[in-house]
N, C-alpha and C. Protein backbone atom coordinates (compact mmCIF):
# COMPACT_ATOMS: atom_id res chain seq x y z
N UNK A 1 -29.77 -4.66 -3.42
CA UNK A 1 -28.67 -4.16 -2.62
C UNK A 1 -28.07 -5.30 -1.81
N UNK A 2 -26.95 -5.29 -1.66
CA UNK A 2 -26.33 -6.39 -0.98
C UNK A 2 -25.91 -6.05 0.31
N UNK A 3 -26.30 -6.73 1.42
CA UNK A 3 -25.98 -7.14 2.43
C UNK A 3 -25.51 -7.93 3.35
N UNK A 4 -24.70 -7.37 4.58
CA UNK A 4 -23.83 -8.29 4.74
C UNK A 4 -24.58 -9.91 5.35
N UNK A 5 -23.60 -11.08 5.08
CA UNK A 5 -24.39 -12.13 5.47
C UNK A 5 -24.70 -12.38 7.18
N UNK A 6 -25.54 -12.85 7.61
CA UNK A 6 -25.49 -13.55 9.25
C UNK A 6 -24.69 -14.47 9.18
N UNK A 7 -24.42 -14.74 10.49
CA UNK A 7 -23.43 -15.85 11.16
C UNK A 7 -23.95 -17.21 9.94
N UNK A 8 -25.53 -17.16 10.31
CA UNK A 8 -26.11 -18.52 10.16
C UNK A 8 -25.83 -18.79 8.87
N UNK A 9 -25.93 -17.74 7.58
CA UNK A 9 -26.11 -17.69 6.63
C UNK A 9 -24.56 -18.44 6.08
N UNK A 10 -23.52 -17.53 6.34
CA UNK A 10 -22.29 -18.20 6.28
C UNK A 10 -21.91 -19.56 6.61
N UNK A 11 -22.40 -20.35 7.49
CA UNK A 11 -22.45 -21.50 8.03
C UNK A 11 -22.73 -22.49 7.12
N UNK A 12 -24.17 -21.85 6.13
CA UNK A 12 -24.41 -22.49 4.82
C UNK A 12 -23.60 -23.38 3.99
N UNK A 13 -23.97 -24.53 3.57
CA UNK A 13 -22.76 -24.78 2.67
C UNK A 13 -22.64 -24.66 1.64
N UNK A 14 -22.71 -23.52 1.37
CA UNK A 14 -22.95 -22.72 -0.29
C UNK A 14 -21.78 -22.88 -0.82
N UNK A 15 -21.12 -23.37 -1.49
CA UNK A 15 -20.12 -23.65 -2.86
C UNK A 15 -19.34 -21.89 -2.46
N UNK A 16 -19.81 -21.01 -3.31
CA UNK A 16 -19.39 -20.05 -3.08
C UNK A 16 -18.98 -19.21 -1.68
N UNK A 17 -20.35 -19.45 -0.44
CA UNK A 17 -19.58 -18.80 0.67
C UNK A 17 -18.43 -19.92 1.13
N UNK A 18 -18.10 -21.00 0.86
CA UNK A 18 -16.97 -21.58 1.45
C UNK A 18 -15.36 -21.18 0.97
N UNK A 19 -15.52 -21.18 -0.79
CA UNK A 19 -14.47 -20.42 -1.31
C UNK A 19 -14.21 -18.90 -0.74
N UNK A 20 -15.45 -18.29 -0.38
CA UNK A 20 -14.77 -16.53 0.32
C UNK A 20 -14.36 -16.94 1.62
N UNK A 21 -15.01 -17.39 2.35
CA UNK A 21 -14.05 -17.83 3.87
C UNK A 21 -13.18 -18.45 4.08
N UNK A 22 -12.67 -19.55 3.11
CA UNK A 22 -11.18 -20.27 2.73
C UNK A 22 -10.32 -18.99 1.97
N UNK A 23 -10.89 -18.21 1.20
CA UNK A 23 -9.87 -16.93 0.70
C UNK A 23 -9.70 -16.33 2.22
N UNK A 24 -10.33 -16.40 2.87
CA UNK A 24 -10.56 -14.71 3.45
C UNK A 24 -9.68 -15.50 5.10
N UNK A 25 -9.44 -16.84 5.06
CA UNK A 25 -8.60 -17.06 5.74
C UNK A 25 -7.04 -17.39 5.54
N UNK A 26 -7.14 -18.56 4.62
CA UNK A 26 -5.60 -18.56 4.34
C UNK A 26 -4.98 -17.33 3.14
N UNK A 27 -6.05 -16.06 3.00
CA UNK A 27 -5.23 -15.14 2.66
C UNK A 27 -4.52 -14.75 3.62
N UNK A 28 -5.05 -14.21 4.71
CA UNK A 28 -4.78 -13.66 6.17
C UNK A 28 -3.75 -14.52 6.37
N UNK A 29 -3.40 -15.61 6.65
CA UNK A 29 -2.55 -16.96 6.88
C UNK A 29 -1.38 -16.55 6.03
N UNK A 30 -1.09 -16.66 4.79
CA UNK A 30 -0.03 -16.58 4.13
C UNK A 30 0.67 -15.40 4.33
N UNK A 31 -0.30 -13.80 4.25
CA UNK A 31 -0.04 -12.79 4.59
C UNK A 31 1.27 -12.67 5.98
N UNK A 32 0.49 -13.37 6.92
CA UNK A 32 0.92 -13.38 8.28
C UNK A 32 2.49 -14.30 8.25
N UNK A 33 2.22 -15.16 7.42
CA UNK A 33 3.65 -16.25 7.40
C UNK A 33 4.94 -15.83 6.17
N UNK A 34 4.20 -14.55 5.43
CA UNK A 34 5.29 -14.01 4.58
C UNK A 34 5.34 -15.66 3.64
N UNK A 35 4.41 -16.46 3.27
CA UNK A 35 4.14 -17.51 2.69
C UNK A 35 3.92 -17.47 1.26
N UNK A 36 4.93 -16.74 -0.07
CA UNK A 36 4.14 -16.54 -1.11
C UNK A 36 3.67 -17.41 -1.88
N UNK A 37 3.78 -19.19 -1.84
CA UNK A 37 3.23 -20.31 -2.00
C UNK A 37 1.66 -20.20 -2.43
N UNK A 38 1.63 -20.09 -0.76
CA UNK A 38 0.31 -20.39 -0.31
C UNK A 38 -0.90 -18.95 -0.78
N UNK A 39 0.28 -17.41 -0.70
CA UNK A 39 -0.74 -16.93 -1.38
C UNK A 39 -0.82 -16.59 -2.68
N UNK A 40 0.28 -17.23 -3.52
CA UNK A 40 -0.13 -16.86 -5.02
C UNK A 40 -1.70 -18.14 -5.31
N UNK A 41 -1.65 -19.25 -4.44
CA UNK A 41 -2.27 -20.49 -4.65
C UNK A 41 -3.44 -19.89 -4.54
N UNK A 42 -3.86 -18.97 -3.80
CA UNK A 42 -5.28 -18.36 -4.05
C UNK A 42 -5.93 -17.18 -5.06
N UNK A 43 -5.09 -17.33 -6.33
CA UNK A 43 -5.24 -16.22 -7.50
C UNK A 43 -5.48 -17.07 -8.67
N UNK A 44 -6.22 -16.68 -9.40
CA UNK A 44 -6.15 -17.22 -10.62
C UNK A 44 -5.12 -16.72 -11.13
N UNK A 45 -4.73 -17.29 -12.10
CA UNK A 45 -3.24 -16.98 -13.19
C UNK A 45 -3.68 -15.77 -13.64
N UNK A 46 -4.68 -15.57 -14.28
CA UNK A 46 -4.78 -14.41 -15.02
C UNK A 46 -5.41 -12.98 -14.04
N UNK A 47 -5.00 -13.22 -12.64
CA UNK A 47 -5.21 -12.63 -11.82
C UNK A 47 -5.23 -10.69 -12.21
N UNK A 48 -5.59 -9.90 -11.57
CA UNK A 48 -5.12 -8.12 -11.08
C UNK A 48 -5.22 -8.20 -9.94
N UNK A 49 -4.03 -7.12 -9.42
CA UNK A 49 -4.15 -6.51 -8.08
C UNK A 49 -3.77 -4.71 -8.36
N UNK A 50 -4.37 -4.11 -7.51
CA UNK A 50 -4.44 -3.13 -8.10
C UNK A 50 -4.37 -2.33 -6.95
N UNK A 51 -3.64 -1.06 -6.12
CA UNK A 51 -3.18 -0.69 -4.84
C UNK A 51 -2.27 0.27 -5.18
N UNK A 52 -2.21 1.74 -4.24
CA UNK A 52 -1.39 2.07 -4.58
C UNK A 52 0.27 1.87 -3.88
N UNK A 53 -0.17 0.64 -2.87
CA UNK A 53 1.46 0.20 -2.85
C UNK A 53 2.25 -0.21 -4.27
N UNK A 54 1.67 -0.56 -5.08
CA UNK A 54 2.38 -1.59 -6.38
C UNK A 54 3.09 -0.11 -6.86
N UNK A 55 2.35 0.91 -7.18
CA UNK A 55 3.33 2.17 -7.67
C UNK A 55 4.69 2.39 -6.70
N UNK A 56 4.43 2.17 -5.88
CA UNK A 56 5.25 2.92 -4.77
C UNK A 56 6.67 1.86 -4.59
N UNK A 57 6.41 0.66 -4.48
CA UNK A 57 7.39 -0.59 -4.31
C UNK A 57 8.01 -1.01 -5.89
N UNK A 58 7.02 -0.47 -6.63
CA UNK A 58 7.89 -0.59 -7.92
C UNK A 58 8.52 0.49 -9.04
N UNK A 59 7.79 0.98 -8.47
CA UNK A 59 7.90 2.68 -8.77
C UNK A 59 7.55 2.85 -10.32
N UNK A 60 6.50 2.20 -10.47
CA UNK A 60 5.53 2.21 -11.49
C UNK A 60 4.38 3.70 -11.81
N UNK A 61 4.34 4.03 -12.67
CA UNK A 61 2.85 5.20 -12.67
C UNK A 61 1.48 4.24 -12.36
N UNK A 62 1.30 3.47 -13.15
CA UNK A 62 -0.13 2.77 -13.03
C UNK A 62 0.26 1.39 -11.38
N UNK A 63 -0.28 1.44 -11.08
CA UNK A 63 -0.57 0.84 -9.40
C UNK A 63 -1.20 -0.81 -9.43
N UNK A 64 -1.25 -1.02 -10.76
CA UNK A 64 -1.66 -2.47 -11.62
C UNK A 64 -0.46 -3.64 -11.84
N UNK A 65 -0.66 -4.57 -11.14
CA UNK A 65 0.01 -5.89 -11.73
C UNK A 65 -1.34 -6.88 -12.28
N UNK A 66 -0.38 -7.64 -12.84
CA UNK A 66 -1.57 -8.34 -13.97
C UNK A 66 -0.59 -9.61 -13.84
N UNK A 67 -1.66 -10.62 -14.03
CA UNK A 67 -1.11 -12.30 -14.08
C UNK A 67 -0.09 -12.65 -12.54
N UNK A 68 -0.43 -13.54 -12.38
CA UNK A 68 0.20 -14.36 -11.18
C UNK A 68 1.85 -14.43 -11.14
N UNK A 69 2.63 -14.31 -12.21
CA UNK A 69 4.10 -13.62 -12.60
C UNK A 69 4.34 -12.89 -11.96
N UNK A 70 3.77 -11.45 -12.64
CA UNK A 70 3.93 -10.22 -12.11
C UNK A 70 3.51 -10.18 -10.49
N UNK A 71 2.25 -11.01 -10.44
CA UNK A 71 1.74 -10.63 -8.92
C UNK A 71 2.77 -11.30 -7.78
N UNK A 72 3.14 -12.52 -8.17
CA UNK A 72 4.06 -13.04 -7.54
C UNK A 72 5.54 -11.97 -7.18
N UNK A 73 5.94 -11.81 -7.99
CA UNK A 73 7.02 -10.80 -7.88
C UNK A 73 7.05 -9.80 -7.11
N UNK A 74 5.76 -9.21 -7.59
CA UNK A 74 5.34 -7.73 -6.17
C UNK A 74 4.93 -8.26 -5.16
N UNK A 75 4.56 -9.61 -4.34
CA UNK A 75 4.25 -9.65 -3.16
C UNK A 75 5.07 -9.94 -2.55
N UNK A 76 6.16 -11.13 -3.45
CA UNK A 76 7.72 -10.88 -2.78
C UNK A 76 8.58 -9.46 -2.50
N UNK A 77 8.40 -8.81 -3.22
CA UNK A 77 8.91 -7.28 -2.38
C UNK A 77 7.69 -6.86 -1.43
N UNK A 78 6.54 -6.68 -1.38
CA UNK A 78 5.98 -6.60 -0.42
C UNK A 78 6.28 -7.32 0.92
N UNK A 79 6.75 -8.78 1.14
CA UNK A 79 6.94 -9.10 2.17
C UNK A 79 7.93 -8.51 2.36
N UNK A 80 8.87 -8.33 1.62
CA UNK A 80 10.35 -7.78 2.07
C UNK A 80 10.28 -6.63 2.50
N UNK A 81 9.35 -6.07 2.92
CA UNK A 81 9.49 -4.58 2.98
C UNK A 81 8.17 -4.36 4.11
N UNK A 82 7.80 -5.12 4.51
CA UNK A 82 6.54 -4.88 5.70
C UNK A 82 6.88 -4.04 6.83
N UNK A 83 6.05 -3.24 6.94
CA UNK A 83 6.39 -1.77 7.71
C UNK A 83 5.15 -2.24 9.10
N UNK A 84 6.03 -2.06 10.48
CA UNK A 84 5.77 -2.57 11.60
C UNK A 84 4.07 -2.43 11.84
N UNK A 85 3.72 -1.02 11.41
CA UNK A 85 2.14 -0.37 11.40
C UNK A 85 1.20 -1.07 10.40
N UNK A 86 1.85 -2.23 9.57
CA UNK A 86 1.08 -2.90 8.30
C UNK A 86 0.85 -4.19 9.12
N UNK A 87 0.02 -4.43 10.61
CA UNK A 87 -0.95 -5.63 10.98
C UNK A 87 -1.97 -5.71 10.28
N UNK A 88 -2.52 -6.84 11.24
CA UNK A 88 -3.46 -7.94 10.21
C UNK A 88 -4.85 -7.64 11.48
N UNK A 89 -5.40 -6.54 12.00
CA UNK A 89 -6.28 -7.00 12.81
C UNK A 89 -7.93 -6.71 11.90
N UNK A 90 -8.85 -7.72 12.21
CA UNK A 90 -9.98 -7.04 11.43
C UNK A 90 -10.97 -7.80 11.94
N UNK A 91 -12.40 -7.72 12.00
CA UNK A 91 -13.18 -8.38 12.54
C UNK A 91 -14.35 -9.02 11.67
N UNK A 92 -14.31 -9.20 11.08
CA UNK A 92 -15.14 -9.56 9.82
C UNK A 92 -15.01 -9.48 8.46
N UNK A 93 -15.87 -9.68 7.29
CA UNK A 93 -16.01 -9.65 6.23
C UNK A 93 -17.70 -9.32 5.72
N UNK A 94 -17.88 -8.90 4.30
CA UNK A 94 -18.72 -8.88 3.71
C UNK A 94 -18.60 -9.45 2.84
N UNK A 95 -19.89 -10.39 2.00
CA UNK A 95 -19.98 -10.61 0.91
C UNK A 95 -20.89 -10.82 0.04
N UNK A 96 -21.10 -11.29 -0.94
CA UNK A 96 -22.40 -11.76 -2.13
C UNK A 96 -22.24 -12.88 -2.70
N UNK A 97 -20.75 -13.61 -2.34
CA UNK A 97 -20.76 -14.92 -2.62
C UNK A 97 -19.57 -15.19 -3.68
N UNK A 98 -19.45 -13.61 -4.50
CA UNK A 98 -18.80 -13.53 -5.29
C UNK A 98 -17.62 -12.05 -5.45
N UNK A 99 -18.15 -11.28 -4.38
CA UNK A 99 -17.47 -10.17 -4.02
C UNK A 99 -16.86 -10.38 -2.35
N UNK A 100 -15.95 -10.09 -2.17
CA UNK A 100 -15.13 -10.29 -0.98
C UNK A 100 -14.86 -9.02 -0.22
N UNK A 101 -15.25 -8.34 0.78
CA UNK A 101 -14.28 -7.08 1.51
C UNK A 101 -14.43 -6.86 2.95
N UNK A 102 -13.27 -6.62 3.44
CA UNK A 102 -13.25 -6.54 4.34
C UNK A 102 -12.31 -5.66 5.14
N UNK A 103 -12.08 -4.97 6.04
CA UNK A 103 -11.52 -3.29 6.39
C UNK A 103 -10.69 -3.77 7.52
N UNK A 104 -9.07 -3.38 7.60
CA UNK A 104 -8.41 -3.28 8.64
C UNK A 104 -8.11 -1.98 8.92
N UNK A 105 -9.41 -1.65 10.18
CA UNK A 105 -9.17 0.04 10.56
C UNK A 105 -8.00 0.02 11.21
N UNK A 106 -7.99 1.42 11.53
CA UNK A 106 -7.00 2.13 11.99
C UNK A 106 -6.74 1.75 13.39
N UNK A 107 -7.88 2.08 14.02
CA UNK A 107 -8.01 2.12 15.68
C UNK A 107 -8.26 0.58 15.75
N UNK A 108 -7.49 -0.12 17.05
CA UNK A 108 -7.09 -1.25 16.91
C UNK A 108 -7.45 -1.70 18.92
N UNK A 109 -7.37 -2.94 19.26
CA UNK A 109 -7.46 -2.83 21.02
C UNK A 109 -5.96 -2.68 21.50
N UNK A 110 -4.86 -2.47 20.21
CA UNK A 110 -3.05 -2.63 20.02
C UNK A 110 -3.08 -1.57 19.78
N UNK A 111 -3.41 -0.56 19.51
CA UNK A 111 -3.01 0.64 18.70
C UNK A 111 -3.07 1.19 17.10
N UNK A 112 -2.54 1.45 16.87
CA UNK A 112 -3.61 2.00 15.27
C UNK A 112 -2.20 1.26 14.53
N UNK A 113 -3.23 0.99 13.52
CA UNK A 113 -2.23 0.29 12.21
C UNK A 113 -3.17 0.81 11.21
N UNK A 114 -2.37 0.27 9.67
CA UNK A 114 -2.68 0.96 8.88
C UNK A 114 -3.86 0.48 8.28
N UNK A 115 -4.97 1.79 7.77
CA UNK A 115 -6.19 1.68 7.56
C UNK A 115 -6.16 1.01 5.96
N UNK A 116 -7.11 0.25 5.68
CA UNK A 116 -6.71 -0.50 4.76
C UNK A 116 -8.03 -1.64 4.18
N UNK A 117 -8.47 -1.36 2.85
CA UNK A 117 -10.09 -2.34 2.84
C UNK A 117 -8.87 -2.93 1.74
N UNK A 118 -9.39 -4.25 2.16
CA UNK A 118 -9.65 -5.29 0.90
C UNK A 118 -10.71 -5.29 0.32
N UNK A 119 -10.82 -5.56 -1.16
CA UNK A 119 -11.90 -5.86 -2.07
C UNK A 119 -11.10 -6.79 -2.98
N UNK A 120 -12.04 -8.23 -2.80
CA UNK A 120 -11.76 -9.07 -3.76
C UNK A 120 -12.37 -9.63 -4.44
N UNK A 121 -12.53 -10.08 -5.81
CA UNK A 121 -13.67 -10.44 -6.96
C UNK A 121 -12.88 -11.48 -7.02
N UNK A 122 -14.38 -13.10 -6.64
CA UNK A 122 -14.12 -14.63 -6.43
C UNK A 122 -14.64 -15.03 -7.59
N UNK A 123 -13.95 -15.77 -8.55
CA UNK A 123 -14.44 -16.42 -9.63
C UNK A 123 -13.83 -18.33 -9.69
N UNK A 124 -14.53 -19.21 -9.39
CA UNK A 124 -14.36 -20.53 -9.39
C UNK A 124 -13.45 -20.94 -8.13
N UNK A 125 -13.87 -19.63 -7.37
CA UNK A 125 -12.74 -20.29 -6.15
C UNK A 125 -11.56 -20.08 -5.92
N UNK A 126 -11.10 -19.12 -6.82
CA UNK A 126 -10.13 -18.23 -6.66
C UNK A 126 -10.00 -16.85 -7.01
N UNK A 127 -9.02 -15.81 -6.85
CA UNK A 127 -9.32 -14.61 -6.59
C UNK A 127 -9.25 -13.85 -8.51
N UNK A 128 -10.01 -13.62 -8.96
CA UNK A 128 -9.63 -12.88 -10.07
C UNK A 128 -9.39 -11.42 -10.45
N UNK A 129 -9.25 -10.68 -9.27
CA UNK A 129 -9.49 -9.14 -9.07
C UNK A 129 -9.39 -8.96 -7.58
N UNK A 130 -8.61 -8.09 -7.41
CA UNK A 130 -7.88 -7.49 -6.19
C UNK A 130 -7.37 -6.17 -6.00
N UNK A 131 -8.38 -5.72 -5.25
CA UNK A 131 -7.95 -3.82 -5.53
C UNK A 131 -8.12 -3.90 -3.54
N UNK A 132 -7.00 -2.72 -3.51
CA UNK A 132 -7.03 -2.53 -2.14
C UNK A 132 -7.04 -0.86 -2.04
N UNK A 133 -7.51 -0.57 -0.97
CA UNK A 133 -7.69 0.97 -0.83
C UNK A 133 -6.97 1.48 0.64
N UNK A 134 -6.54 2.42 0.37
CA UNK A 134 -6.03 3.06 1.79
C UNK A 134 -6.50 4.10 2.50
N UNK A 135 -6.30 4.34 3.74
CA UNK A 135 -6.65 5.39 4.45
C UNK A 135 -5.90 6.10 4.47
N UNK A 136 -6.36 7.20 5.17
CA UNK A 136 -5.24 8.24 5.53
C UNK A 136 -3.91 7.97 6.56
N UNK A 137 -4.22 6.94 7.42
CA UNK A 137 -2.81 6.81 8.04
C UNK A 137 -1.98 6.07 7.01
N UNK A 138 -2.61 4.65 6.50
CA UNK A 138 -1.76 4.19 5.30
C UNK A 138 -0.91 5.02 4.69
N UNK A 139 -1.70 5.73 4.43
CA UNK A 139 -1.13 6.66 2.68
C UNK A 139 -0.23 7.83 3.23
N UNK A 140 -0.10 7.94 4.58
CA UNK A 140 0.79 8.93 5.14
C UNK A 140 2.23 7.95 5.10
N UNK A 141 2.24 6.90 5.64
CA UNK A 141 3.34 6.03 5.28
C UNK A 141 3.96 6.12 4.25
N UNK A 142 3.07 6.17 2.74
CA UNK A 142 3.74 6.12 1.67
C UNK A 142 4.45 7.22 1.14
N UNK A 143 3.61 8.11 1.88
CA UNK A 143 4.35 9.83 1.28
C UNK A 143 4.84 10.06 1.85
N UNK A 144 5.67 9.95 2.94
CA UNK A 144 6.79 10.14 3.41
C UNK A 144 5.87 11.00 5.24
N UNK A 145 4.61 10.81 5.71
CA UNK A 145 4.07 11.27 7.01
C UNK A 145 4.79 10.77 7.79
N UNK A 146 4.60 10.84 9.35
CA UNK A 146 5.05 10.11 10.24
C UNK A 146 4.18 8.71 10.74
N UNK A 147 2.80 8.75 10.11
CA UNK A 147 2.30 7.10 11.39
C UNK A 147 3.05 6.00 10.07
């Protein structure tokens, strides 16, 4: 069973925990700078992301982009379209060295934004799998709720 790492453990200079804490920052980083450079630079080409924003912004049935093309394309409408309740606050991560996740709840020390886990699958140091999940305030956004 996997558990999350200690401070100390992370500190390690494990090959692998350095690639999840370089993802798990200048993802956050590019995110924040509307930078799609910097975050297609952390995907492999033959990348997935998989969310049900991608249906919704593209108005797709399946919620799947595939290859760094496609992914590129949907994160440029994603920036274009960032909804005030879609912050970046979160306090940690989990990992195995090779699995990435980490949860931007709801309840915030700002107020609630949208609930929201990352899960990311690290292969050579970059991201090869990217599925994100929503909460219920999220997903009220998308269907037309009020948060």
């Amino acid at each position: 069973m996997n558990r999350p790492l200690t401070a100390a453990e992370q500190a390690l200079p494990d090959p692998a925990n350095a690639a999840v804490e370089r993802i798990y920052r200048e993802w956050d980083a590019a995110l924040g700078a509307s930078d799609i450079d910097a975050a297609m630079a952390l995907y492999r080409p033959d990348a997935t992301l998989e969310s049900p924003l991608v249906s919704h912004l593209l108005g797709t049935e399946e919620g799947v982009v595939r290859g760094r093309d496609q992914l590129r394309s949907f994160v440029e409408v994603v920036f274009a379209n960032q909804s005030p309740k879609r912050r970046r606050f979160r306090t940690g991560y989990l990992t195995d060295g090779a699995l990435l996740i980490w949860e931007y709840p709801r309840q915030t020390p700002d107020g609630d934004q949208h609930d929201i886990v990352e899960v990311m699958e690290i292969k050579d140091g970059l991201i090869v799998r990217h599925r994100v999940y929503w909460g219920w305030c999220a997903l009220a956004a998308l269907t037309g709720g009020t948060r």
